[in-house]
C-alpha atoms as a PDB file:
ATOM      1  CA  UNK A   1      -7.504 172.805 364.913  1.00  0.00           C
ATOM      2  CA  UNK A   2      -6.441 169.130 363.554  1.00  0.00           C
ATOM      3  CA  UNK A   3      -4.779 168.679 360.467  1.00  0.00           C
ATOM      4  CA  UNK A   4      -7.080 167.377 357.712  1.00  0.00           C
ATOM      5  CA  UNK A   5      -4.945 166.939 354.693  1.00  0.00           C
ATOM      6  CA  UNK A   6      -4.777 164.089 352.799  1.00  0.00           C
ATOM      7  CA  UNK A   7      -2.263 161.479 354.025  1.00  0.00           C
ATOM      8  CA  UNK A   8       0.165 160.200 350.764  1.00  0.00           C
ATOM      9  CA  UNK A   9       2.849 157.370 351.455  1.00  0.00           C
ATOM     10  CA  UNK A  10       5.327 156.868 349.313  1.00  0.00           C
ATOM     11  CA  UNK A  11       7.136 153.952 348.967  1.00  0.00           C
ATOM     12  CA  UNK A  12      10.068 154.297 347.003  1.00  0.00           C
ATOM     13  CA  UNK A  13      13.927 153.111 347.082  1.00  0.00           C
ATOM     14  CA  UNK A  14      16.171 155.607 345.142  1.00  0.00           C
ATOM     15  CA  UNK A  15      16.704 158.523 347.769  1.00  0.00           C
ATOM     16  CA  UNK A  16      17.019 161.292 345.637  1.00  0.00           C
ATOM     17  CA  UNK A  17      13.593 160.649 343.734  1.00  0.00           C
ATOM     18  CA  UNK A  18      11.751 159.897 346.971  1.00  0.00           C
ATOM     19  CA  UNK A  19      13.003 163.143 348.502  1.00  0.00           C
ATOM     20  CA  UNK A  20      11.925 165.056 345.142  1.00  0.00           C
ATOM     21  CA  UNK A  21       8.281 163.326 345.085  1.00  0.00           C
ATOM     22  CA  UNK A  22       8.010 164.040 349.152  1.00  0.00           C
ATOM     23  CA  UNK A  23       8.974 167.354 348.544  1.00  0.00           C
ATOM     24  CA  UNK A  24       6.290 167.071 345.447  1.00  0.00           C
ATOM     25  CA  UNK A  25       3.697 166.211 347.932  1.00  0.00           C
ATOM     26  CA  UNK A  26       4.152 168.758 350.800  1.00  0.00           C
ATOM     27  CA  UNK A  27       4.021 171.632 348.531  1.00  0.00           C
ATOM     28  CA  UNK A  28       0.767 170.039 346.465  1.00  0.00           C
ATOM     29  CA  UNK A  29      -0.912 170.525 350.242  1.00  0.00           C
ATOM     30  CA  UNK A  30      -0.516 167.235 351.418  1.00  0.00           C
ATOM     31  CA  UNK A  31       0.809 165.218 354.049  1.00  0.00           C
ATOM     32  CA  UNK A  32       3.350 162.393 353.647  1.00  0.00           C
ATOM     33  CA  UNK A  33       5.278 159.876 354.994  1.00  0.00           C
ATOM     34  CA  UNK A  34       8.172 158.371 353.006  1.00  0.00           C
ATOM     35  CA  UNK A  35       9.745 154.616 353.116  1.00  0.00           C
ATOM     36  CA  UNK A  36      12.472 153.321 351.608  1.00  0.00           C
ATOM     37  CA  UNK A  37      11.634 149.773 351.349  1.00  0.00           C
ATOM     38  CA  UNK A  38       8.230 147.528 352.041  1.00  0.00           C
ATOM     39  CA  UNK A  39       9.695 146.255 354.840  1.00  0.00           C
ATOM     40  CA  UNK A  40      10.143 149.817 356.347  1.00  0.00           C
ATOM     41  CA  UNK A  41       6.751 151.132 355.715  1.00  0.00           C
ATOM     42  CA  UNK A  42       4.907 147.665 357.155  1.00  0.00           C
ATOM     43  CA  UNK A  43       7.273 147.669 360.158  1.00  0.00           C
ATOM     44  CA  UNK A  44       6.021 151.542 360.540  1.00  0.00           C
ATOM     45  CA  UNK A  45       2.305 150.215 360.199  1.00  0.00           C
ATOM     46  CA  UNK A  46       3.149 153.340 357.574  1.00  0.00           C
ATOM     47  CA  UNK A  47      -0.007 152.563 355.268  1.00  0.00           C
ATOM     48  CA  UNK A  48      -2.148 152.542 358.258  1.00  0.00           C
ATOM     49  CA  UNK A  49      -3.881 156.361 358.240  1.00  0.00           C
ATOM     50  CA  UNK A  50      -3.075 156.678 354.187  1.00  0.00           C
ATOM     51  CA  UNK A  51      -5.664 158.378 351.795  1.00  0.00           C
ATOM     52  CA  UNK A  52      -3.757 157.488 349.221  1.00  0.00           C
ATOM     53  CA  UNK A  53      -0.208 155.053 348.260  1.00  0.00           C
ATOM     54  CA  UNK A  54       2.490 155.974 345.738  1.00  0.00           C
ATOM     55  CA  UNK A  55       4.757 152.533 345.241  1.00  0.00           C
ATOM     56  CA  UNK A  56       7.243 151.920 343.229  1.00  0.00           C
ATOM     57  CA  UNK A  57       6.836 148.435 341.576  1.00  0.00           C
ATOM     58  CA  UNK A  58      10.869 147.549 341.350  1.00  0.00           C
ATOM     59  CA  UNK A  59      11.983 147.480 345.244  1.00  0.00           C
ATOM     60  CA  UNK A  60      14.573 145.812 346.470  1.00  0.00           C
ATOM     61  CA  UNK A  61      13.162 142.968 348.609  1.00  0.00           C
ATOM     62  CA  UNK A  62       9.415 142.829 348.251  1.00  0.00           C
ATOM     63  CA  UNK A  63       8.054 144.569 345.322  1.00  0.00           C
ATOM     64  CA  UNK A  64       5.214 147.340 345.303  1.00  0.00           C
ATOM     65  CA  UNK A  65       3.197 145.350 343.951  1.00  0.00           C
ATOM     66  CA  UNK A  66       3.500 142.300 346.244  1.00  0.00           C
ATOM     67  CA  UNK A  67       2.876 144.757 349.111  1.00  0.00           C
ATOM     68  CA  UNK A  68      -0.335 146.165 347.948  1.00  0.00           C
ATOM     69  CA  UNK A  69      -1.727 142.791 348.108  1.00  0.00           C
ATOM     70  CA  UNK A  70      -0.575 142.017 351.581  1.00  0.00           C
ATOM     71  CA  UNK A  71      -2.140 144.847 353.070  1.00  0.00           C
ATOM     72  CA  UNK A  72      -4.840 143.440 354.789  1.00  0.00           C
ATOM     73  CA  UNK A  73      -8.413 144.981 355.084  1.00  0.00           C
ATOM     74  CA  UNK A  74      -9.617 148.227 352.862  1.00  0.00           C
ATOM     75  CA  UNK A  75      -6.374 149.290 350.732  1.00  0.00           C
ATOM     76  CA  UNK A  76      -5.766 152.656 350.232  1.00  0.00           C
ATOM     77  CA  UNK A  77      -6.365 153.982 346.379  1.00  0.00           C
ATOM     78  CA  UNK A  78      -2.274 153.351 344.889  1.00  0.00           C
ATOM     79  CA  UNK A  79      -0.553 154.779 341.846  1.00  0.00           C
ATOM     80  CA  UNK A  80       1.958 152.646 341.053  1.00  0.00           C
ATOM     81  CA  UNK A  81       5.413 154.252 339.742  1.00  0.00           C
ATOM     82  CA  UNK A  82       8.270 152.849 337.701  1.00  0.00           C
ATOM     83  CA  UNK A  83      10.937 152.658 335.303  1.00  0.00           C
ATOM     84  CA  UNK A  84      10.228 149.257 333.649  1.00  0.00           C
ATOM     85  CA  UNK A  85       7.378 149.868 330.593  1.00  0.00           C
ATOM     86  CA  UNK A  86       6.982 146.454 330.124  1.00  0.00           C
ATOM     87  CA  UNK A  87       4.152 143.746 329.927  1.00  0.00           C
ATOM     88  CA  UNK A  88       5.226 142.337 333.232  1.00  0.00           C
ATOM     89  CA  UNK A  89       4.311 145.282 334.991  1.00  0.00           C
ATOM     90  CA  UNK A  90       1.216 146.428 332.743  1.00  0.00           C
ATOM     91  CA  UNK A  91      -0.010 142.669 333.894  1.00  0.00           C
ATOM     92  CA  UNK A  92       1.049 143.036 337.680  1.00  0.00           C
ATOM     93  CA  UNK A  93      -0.845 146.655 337.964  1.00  0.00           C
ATOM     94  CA  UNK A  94      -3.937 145.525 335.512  1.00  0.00           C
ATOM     95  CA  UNK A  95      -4.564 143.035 338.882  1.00  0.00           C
ATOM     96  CA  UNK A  96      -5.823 145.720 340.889  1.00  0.00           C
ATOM     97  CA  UNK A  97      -8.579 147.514 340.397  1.00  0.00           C
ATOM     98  CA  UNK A  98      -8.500 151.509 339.977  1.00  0.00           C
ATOM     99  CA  UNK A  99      -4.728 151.815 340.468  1.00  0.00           C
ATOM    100  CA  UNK A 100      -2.811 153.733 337.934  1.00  0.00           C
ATOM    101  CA  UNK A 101       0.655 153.224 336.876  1.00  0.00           C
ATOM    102  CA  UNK A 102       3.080 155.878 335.702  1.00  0.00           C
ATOM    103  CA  UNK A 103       6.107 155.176 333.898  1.00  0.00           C
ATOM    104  CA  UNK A 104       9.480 157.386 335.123  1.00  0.00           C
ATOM    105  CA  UNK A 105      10.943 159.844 334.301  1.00  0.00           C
ATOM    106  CA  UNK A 106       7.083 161.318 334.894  1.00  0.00           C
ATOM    107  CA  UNK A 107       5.548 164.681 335.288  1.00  0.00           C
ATOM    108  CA  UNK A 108       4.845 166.048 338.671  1.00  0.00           C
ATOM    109  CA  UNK A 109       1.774 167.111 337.494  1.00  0.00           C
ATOM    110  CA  UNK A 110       1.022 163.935 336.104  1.00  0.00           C
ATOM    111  CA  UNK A 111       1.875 162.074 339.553  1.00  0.00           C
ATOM    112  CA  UNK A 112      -0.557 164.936 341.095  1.00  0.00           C
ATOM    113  CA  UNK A 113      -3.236 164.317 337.967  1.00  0.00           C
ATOM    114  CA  UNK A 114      -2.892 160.351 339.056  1.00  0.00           C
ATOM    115  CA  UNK A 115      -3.818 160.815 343.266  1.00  0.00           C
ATOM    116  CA  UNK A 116      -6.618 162.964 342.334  1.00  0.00           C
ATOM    117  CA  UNK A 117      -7.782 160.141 339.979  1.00  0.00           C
ATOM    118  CA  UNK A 118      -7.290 157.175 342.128  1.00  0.00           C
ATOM    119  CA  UNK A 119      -8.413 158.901 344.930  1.00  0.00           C
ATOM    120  CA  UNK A 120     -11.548 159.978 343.420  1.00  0.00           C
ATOM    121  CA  UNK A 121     -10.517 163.928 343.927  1.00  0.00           C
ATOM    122  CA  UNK A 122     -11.394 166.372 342.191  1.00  0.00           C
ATOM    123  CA  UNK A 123      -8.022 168.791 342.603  1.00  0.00           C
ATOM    124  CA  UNK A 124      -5.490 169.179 345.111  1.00  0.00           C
ATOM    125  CA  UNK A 125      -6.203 168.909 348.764  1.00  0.00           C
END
């Protein structure tokens, strides 16, 4: 019997909160592959089998944002996470359509709440 739960990537530099959101993930029901870095998760091919992205804007290197917009073809649905409330971001975010942005320290249910939103869910996997 295959595995059909949804696929979340996460994208995120600061260790502890990506282990805490991955952890966040697997026990929500759903499958996930973490990156530290852009570069990591496009040298992975990482967003390739993705139902849905979780990015942190503020990586070191290129941001989240930037590497939305380089995936090429049919993105995946993305929440967008960070620490910086400002215009800048609100602008960078506001450029795609249907992605949500969260603003940490967040909620895990409001990170949950957000995936079934972009992702056009109506609960957890």
């Amino acid at each position: 019997m295959s595995d059909t739960k949804p696929m979340v990537v996460l994208v995120e530099d600061d260790d502890g909160m990506r282990g805490a959101l991955q952890r966040l993930l697997k026990v929500a029901g759903f499958q996930t592959r973490a990156f530290e870095s852009a570069e990591a998760l496009l040298a992975a091919d990482g967003a390739k089998h993705a139902s849905c992205l979780v990015l942190d804007v503020q990586l070191p290197g290129v941001s989240g944002t930037a590497l939305y917009e380089s995936l090429a073809g049919e993105r995946p649905p993305v929440v967008f996470i960070t620490a910086y409330n400002n215009a800048t971001v609100h602008v960078a975010v506001a450029a795609f359509a249907g992605a949500t942005l969260l603003i940490k320290p967040f909620l895990g249910t409001d990170l949950l709440a957000a995936i079934a939103r972009v992702s056009g869910a109506s609960g957890s996997p």
